[in-house]
N, C-alpha and C. Protein backbone atom coordinates (compact mmCIF):
# COMPACT_ATOMS: atom_id res chain seq x y z
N UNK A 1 237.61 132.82 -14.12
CA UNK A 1 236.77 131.77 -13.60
C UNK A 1 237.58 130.81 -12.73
N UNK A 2 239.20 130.23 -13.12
CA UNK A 2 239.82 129.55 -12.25
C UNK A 2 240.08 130.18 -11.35
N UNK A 3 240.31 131.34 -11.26
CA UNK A 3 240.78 132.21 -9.78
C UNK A 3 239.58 132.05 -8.79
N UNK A 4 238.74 132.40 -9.50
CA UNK A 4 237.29 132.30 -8.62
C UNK A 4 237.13 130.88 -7.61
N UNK A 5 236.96 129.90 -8.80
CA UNK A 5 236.68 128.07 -8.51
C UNK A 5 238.51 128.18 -7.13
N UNK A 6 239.56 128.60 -7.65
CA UNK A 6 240.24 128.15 -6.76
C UNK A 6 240.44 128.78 -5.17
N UNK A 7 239.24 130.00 -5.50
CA UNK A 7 239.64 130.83 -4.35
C UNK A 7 237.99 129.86 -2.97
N UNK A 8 237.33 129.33 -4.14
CA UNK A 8 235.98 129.11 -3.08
C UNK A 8 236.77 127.35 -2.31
N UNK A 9 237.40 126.96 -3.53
CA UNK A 9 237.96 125.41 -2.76
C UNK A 9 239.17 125.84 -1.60
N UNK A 10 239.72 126.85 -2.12
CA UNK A 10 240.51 127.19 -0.78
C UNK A 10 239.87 127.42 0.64
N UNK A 11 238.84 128.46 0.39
CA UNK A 11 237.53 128.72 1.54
C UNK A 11 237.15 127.37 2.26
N UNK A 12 236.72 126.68 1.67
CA UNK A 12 236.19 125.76 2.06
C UNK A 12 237.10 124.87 2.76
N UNK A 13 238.50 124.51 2.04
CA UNK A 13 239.38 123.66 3.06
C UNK A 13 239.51 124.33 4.17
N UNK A 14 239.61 125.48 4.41
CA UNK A 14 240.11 126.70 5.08
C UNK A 14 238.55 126.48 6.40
N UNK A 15 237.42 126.19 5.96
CA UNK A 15 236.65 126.09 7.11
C UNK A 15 236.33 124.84 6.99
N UNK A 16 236.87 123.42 6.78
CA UNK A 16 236.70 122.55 6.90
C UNK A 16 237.71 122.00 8.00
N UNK A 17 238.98 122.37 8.02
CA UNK A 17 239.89 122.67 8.93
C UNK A 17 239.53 123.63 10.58
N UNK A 18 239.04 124.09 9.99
CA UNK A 18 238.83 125.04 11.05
C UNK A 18 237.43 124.42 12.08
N UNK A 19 236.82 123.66 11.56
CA UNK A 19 235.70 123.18 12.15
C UNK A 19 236.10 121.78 12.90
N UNK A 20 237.08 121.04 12.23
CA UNK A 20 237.39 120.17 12.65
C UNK A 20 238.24 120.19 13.91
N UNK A 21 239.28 121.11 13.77
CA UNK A 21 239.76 121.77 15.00
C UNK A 21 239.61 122.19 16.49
N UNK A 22 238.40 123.04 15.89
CA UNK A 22 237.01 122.60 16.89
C UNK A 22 237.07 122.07 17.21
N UNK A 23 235.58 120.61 16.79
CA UNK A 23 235.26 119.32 17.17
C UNK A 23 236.64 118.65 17.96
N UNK A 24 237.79 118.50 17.67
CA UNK A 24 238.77 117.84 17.91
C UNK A 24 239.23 118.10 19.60
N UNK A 25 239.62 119.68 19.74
CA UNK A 25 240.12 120.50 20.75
C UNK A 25 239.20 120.41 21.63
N UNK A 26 237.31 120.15 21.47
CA UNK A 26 236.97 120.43 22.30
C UNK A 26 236.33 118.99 23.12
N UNK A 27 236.90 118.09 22.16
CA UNK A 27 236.57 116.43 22.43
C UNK A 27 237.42 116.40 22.95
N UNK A 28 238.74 116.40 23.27
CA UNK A 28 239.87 116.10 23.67
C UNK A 28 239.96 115.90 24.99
N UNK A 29 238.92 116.90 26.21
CA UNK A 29 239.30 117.37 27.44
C UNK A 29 238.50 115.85 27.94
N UNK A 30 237.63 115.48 27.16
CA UNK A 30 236.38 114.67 28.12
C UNK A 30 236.65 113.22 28.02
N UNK A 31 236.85 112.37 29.30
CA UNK A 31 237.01 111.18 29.47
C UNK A 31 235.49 110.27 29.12
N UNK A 32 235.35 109.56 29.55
CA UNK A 32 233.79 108.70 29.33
C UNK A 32 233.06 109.05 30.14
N UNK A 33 232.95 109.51 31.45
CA UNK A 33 232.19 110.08 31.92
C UNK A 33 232.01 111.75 31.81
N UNK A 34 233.18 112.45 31.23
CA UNK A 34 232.54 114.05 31.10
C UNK A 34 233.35 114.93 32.14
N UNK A 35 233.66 114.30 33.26
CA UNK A 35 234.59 114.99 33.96
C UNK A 35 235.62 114.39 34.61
N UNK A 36 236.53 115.16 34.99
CA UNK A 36 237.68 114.70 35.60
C UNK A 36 238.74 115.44 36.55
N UNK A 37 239.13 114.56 37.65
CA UNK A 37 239.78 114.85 38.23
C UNK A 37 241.46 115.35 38.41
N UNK A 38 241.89 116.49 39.08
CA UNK A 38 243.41 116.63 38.90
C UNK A 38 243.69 116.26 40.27
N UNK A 39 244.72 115.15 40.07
CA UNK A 39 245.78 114.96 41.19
C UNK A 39 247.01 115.43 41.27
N UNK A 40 247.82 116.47 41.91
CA UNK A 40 249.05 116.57 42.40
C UNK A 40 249.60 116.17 43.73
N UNK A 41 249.10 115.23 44.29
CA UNK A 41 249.46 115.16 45.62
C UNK A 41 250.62 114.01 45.85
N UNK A 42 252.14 114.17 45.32
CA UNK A 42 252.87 113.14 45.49
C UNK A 42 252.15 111.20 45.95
N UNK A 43 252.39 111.66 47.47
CA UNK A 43 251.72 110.59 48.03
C UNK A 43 250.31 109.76 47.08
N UNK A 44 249.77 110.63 46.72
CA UNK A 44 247.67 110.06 45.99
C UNK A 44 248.81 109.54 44.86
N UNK A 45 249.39 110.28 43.61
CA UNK A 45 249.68 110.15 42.63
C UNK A 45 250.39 109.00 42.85
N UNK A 46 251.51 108.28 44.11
CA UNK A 46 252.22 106.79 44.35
C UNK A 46 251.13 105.74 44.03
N UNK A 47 249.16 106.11 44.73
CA UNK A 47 248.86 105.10 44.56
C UNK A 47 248.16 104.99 43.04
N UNK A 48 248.13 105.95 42.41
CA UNK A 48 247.24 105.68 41.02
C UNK A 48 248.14 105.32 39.58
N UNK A 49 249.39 105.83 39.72
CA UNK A 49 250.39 105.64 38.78
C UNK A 49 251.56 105.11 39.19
N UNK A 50 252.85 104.56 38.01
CA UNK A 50 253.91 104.49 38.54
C UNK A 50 254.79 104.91 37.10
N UNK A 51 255.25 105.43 36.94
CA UNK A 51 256.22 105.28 35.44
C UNK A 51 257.58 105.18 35.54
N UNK A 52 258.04 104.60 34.38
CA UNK A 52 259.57 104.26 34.77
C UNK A 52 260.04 104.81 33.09
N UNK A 53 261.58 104.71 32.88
CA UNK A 53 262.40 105.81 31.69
C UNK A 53 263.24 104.66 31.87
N UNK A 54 264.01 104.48 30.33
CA UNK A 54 265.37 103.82 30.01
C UNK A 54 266.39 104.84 30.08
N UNK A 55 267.12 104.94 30.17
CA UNK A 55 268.39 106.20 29.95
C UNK A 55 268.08 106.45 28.37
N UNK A 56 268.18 107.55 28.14
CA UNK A 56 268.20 108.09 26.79
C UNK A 56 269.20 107.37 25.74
N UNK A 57 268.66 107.61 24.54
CA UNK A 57 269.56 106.84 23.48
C UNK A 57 269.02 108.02 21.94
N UNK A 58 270.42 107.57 21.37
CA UNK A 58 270.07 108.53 20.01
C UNK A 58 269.74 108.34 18.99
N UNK A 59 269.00 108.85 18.20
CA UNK A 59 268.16 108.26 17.07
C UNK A 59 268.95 107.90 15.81
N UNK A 60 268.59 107.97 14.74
CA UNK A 60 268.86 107.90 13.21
C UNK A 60 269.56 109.36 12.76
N UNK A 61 268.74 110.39 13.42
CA UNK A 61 268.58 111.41 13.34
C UNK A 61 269.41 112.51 13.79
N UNK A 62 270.29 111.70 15.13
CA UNK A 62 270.76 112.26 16.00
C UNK A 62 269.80 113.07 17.03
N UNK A 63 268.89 112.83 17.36
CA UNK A 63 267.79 112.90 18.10
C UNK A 63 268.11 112.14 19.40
N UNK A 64 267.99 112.97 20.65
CA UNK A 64 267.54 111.88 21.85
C UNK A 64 266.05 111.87 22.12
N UNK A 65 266.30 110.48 22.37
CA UNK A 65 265.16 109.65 22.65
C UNK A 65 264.90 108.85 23.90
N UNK A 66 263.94 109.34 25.17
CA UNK A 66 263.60 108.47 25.92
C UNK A 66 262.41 107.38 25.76
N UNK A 67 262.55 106.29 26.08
CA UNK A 67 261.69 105.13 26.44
C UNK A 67 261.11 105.28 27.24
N UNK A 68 259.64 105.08 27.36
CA UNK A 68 259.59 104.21 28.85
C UNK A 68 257.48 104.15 29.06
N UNK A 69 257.31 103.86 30.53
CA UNK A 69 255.84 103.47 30.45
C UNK A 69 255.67 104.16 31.30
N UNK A 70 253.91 103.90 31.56
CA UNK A 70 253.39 104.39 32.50
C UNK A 70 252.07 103.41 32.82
N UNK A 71 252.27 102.85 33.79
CA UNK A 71 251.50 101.83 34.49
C UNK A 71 249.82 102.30 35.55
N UNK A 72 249.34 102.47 34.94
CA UNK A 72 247.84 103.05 35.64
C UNK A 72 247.30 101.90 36.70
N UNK A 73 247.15 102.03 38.22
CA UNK A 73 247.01 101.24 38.82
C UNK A 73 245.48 100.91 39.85
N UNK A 74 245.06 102.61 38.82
CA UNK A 74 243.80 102.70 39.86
C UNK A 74 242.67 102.05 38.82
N UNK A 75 241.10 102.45 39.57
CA UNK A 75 239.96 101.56 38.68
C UNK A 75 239.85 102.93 37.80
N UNK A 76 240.16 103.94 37.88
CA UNK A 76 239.97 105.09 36.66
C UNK A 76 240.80 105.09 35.32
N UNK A 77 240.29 105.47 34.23
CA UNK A 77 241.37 106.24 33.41
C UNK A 77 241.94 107.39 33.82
N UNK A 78 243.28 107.26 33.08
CA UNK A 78 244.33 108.47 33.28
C UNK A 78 244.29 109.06 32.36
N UNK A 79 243.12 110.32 32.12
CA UNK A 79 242.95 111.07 31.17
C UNK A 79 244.47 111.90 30.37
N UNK A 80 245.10 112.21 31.68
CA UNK A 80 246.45 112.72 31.35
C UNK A 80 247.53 112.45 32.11
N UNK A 81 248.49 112.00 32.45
CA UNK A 81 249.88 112.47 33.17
C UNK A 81 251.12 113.25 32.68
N UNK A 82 251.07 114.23 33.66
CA UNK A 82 252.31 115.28 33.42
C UNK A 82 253.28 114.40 33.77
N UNK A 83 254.58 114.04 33.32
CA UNK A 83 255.79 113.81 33.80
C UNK A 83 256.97 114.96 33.16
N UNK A 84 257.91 114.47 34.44
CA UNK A 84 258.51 115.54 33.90
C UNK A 84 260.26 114.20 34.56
N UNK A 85 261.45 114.45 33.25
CA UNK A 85 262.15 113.67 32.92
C UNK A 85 263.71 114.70 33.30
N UNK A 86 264.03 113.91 34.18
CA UNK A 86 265.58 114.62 34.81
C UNK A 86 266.47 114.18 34.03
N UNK A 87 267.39 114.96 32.79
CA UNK A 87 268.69 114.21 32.16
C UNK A 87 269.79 114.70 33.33
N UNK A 88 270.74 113.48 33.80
CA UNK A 88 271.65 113.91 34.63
C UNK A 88 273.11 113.50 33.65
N UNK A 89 273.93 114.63 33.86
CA UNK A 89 274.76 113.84 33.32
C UNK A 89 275.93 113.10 34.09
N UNK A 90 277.25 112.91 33.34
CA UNK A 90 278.42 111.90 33.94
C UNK A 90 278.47 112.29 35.17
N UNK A 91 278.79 113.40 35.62
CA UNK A 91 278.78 113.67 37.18
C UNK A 91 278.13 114.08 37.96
N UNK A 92 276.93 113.38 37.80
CA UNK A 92 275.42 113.40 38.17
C UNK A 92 274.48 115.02 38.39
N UNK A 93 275.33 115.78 37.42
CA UNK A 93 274.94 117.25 38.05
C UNK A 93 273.13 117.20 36.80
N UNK A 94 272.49 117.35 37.22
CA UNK A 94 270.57 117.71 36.62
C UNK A 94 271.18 119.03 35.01
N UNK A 95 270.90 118.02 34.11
CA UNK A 95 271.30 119.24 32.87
C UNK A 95 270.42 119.45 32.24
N UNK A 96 269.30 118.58 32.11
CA UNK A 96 268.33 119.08 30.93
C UNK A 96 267.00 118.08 31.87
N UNK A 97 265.98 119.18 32.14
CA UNK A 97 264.44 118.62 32.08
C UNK A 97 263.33 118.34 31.17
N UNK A 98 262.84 117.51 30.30
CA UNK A 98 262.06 117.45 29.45
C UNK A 98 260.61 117.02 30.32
N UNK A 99 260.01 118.30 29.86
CA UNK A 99 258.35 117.50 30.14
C UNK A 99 257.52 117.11 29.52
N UNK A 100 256.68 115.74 29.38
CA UNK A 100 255.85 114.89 28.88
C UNK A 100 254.64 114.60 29.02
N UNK A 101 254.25 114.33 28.39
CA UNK A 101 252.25 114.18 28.50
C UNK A 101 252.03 112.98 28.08
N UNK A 102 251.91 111.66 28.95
CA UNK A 102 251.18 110.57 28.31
C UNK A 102 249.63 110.63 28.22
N UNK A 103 248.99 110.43 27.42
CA UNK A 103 247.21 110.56 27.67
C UNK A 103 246.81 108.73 27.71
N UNK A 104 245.71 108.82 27.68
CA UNK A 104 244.39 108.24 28.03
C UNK A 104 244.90 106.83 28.09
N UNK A 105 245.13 106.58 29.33
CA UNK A 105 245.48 104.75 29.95
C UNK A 105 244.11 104.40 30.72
N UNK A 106 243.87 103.61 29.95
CA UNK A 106 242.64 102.77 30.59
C UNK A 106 243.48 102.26 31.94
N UNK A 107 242.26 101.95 32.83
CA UNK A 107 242.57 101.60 34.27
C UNK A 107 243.18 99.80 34.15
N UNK A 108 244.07 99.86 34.86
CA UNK A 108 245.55 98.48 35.46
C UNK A 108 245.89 98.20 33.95
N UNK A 109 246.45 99.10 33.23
CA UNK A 109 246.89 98.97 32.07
C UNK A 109 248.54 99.47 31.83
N UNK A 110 249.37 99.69 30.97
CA UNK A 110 250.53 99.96 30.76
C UNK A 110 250.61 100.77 29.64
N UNK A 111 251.15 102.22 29.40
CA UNK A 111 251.19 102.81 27.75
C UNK A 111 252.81 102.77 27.98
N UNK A 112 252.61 102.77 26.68
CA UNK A 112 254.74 102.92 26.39
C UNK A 112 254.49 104.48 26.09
N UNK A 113 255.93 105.06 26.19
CA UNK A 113 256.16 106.07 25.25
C UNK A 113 257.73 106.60 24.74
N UNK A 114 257.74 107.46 23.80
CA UNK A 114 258.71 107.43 23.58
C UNK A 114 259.25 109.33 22.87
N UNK A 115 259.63 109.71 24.34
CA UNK A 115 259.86 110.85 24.39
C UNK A 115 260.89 111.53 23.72
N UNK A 116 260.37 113.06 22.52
CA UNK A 116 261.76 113.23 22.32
C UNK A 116 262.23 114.42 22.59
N UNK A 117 263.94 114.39 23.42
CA UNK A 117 264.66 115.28 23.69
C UNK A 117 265.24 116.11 23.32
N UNK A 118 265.22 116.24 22.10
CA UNK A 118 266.05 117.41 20.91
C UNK A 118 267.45 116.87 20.85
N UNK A 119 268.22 117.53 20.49
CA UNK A 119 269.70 117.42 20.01
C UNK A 119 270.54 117.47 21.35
N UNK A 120 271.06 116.36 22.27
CA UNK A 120 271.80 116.58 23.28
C UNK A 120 273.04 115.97 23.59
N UNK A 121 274.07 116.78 23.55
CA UNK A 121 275.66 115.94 23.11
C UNK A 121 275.88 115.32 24.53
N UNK A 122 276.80 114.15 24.45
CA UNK A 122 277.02 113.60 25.40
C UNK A 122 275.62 112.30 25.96
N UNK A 123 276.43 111.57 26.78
CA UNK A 123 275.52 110.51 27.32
C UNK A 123 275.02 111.04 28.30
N UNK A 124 273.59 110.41 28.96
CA UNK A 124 272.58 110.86 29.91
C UNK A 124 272.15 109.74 30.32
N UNK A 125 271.96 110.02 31.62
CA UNK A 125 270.62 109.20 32.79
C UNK A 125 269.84 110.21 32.20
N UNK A 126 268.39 108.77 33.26
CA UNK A 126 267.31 109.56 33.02
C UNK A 126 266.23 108.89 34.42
N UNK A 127 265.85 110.59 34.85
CA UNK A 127 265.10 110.09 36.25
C UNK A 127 263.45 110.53 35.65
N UNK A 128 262.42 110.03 35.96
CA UNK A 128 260.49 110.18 35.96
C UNK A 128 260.49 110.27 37.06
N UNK A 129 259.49 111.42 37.01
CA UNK A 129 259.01 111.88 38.33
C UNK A 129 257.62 112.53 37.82
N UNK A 130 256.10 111.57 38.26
CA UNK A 130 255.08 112.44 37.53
C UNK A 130 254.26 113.34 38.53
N UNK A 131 254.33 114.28 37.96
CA UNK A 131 254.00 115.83 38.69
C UNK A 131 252.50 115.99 39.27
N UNK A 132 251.67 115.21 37.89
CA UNK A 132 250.09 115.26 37.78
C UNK A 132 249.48 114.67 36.98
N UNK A 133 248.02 114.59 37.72
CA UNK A 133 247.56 113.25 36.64
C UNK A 133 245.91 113.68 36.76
N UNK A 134 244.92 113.56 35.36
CA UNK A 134 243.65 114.31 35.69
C UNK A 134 243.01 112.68 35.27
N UNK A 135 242.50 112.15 36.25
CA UNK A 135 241.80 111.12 36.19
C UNK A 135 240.27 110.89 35.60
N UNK A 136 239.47 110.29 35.33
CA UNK A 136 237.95 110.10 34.97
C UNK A 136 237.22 109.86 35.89
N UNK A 137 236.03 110.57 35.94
CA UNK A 137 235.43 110.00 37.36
C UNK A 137 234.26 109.58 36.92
């Protein structure tokens, strides 16, 4: 009888999870109006965003960790921005790219974030450069 009772509460977490997953994944894409726009066009993307990075620093953990924001400048939300994060090191040679996803910045607003880099020996710069951005229309 317990095998039974524990096999139907398993079922049930098992599609309670699974439904929610759903609901979740498929809420995720839609801004307040339902659709949205992708920008990659360097130039468009100067006037709707700007983001900036601290140089990396290491955690508790030994974790690197970048800082930094992303400043939304247009009247839309920024459903998403791709950035993508240049570690340079001491002799400025490009060693490690990390790419980032800030989501949903309400319009002339600021999100922080705080990106993490995995395990990386040695000190680093750090250059933002955002690739793309799917706006609300």
């Amino acid at each position: 009888m317990r095998i039974v009772l524990y096999g139907v509460v398993v079922s049930v977490v098992a599609l309670l999870a699974a439904a929610a997953f759903v609901v979740l994944s498929s809420s995720g894409d839609r801004s307040a109006g339902g659709t949205t726009t992708e920008i990659t066009d360097p130039a468009q993307i100067d006037t709707v965003a700007v983001a900036f990075v601290q140089n990396p620093y290491t955690d508790d953990y030994e974790i690197t960790r970048i800082a930094g924001y992303l400043d939304n400048l247009g009247d839309k939300t920024i459903v998403s921005a791709a950035l993508e994060i240049q570690l340079l090191g001491k002799d400025g040679g490009k060693d490690e790219l990390v790419q980032y996803e800030v989501l949903n910045v309400p319009p002339h607003t600021r999100k922080s974030f705080d990106a993490n880099a995995g395990t990386i020996p040695g000190p680093r710069t750090a250059e933002v450069k955002i690739v793309g951005l799917r706006v609300s229309e």
